[in-house]
N, C-alpha and C. Protein backbone atom coordinates (compact mmCIF):
# COMPACT_ATOMS: atom_id res chain seq x y z
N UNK A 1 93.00 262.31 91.59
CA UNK A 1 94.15 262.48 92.47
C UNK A 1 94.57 263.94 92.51
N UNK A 2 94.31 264.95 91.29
CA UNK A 2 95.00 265.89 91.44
C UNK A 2 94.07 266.86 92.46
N UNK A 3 92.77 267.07 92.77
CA UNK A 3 92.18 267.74 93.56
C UNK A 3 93.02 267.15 94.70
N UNK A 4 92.85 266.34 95.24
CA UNK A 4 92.94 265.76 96.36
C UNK A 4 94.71 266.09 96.97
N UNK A 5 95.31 266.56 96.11
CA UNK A 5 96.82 266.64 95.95
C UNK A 5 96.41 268.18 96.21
N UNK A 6 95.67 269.31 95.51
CA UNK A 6 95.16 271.13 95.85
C UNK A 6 94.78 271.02 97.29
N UNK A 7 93.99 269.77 97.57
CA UNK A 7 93.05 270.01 99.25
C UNK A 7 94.00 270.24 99.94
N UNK A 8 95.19 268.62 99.94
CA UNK A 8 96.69 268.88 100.67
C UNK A 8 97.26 269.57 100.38
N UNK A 9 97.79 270.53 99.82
CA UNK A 9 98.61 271.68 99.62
C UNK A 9 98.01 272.76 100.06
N UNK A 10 96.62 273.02 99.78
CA UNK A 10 96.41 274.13 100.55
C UNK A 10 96.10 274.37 102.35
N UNK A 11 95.57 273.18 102.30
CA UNK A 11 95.96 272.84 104.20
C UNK A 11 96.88 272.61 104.65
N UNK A 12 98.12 272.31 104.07
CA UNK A 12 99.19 272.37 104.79
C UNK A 12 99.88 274.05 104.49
N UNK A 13 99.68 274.77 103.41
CA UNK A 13 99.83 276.33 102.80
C UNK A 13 98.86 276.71 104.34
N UNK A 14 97.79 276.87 105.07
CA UNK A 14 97.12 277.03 105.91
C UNK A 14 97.43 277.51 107.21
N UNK A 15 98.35 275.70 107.56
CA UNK A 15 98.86 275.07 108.66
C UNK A 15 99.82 275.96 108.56
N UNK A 16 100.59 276.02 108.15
CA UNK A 16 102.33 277.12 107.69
C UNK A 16 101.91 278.45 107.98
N UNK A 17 101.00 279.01 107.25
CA UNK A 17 101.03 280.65 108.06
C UNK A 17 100.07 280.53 108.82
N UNK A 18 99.42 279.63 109.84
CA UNK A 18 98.69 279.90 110.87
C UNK A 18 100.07 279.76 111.97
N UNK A 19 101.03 279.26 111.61
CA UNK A 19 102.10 278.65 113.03
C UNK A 19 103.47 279.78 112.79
N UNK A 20 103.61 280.11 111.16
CA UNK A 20 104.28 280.82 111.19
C UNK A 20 103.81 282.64 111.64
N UNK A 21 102.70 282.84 111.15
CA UNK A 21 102.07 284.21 111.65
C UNK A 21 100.94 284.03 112.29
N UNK A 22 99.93 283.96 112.67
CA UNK A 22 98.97 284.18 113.07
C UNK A 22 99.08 283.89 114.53
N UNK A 23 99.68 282.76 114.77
CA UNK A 23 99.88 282.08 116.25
C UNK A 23 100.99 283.20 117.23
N UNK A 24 102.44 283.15 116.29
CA UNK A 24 103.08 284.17 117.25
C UNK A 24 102.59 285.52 117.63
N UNK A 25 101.72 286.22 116.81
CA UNK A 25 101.15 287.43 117.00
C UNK A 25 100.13 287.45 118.01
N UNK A 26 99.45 286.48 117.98
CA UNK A 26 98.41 286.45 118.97
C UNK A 26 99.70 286.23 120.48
N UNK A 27 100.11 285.46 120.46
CA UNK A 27 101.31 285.34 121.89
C UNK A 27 101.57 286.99 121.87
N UNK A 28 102.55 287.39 121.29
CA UNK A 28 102.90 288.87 121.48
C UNK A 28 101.46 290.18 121.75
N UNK A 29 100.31 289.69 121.38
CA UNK A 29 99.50 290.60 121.79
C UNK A 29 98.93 290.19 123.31
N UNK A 30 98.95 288.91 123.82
CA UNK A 30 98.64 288.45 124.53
C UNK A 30 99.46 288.98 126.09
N UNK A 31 100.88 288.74 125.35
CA UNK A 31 101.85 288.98 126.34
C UNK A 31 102.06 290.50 126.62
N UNK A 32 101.55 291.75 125.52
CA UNK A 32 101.57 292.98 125.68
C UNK A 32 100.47 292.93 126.57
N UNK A 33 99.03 292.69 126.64
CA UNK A 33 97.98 293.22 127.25
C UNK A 33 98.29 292.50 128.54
N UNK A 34 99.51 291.55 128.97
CA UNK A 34 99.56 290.88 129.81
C UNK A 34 100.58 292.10 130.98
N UNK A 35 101.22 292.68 129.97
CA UNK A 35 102.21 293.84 130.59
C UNK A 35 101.49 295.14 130.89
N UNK A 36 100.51 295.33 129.89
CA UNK A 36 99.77 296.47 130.55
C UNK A 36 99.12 296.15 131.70
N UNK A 37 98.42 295.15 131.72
CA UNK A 37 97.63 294.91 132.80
C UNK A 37 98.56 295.13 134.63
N UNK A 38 100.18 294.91 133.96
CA UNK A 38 100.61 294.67 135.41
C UNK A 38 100.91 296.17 136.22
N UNK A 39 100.86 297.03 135.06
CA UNK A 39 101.30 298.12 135.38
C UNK A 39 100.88 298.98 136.41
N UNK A 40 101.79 299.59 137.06
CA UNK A 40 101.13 300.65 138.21
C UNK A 40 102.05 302.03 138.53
N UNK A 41 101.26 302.29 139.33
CA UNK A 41 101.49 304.03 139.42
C UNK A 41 103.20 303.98 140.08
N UNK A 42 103.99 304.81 139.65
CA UNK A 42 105.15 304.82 139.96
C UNK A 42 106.38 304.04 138.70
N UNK A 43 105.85 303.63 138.22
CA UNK A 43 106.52 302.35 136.82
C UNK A 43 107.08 303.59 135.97
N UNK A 44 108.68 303.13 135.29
CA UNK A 44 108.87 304.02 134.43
C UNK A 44 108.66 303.59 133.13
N UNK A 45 108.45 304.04 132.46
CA UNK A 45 107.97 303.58 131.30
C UNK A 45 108.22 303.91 129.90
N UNK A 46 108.20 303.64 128.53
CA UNK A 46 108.65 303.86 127.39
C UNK A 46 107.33 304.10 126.65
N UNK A 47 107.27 305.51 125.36
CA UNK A 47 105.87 304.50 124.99
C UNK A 47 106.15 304.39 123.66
N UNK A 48 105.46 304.55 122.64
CA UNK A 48 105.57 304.09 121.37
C UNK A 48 106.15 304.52 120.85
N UNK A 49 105.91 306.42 120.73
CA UNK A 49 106.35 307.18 119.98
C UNK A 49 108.20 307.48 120.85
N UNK A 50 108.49 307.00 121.90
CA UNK A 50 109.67 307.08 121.99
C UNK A 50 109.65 307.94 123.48
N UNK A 51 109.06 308.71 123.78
CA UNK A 51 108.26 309.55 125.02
C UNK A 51 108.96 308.62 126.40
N UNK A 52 109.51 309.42 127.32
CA UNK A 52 109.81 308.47 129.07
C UNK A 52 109.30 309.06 129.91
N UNK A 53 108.70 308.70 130.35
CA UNK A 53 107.73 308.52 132.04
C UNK A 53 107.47 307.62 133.13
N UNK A 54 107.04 308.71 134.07
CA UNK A 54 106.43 307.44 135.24
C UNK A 54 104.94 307.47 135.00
N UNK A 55 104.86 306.37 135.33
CA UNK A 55 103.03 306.80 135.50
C UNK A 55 102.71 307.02 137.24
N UNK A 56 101.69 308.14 136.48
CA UNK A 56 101.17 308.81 137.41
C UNK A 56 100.05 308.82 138.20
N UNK A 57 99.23 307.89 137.32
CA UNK A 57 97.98 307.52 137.35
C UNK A 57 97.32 306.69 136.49
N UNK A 58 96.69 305.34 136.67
CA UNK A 58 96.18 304.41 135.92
C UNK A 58 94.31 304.80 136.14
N UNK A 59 94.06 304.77 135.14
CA UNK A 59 92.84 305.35 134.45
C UNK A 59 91.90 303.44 133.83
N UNK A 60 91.15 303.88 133.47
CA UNK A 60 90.35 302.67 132.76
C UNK A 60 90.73 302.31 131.22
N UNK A 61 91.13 303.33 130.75
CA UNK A 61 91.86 303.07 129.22
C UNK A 61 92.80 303.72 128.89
N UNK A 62 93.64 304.43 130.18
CA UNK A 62 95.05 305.80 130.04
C UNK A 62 95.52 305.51 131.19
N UNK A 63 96.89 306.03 130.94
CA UNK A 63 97.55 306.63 132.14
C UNK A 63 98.03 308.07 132.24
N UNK A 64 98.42 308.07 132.92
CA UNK A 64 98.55 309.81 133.30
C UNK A 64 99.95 309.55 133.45
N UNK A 65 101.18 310.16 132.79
CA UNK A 65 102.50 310.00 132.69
C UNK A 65 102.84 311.14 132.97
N UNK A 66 103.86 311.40 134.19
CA UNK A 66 104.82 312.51 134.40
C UNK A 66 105.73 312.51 133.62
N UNK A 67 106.61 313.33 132.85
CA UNK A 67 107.63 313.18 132.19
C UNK A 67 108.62 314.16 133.16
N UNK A 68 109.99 314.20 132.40
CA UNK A 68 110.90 314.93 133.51
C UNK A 68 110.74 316.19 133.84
N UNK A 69 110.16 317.07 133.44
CA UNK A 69 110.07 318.51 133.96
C UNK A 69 108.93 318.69 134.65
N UNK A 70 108.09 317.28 134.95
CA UNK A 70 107.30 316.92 136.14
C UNK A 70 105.53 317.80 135.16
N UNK A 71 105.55 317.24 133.74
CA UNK A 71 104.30 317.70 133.33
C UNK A 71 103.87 316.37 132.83
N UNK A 72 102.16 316.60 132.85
CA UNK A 72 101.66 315.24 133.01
C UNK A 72 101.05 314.96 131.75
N UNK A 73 100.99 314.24 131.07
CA UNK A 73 100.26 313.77 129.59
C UNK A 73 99.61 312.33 129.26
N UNK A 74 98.44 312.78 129.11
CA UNK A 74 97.82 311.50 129.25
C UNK A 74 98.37 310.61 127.97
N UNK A 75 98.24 309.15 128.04
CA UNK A 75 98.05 308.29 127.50
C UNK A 75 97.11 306.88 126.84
N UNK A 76 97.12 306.42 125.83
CA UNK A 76 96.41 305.32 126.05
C UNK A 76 97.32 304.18 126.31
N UNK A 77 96.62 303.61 126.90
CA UNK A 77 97.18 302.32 127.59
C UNK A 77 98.00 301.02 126.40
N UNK A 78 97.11 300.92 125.74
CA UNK A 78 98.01 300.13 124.01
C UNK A 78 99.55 301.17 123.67
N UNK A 79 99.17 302.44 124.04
CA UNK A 79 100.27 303.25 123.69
C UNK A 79 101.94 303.05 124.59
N UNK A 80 101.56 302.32 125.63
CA UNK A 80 103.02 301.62 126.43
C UNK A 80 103.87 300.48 125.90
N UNK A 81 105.30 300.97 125.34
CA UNK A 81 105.54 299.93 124.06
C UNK A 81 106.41 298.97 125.70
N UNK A 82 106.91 299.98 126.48
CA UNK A 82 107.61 299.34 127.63
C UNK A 82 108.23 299.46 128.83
N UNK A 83 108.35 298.40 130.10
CA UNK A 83 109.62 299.52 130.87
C UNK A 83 110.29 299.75 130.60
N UNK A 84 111.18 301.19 131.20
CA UNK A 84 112.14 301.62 131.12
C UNK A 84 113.30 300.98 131.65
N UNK A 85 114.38 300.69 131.37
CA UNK A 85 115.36 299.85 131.53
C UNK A 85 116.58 300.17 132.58
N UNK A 86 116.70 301.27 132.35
CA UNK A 86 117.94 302.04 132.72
C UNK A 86 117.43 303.33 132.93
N UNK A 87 118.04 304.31 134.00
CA UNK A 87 117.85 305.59 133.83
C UNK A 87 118.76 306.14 133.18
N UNK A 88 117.65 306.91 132.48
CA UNK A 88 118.27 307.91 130.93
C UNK A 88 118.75 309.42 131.22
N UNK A 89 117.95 309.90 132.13
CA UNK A 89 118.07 311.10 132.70
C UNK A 89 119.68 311.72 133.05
N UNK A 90 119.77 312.67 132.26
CA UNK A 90 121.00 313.39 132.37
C UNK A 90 121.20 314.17 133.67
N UNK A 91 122.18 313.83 135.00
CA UNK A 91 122.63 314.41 136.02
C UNK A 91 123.44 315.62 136.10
């Protein structure tokens, strides 16, 4: 009985961090590559390191981001944490 009592505990130990981690992460990567994919030229955007732009140009694995003094810096595409929400830009 007591193996059989380790088999169940560790498949349900399994079941628990496949639903508690493994499953939501895959959704959240799913749903990021789902946001890059929608993206297009003109989008303002956020990226990882904290950086705001439009994009300027969608590339095969970058974008080309204007930032405000209208200079362009490429990106990688994983590197877009998000849109921009609000304009930030000081008038």
């Amino acid at each position: 009985m007591g193996q059989v009592g380790m088999i169940i505990f560790v498949a349900l130990a399994f079941g628990a961090f496949y639903f508690l981690l493994i499953r939501p992460q895959r959704k959240r990567q799913k749903e990021h590559q789902s946001f890059i994919e929608e993206l297009q030229t003109g989008d303002k955007v956020i990226t990882i390191g904290g950086m705001f732009g439009e994009i300027d140009s969608v590339g095969e694995q970058d974008f080309m981001l204007k930032v405000e003094d209208g200079t362009r810096v490429k990106f990688l595409k994983n590197s877009i944490m998000g849109k921009q929400q609000t304009d930030l830009s000081e008038d």
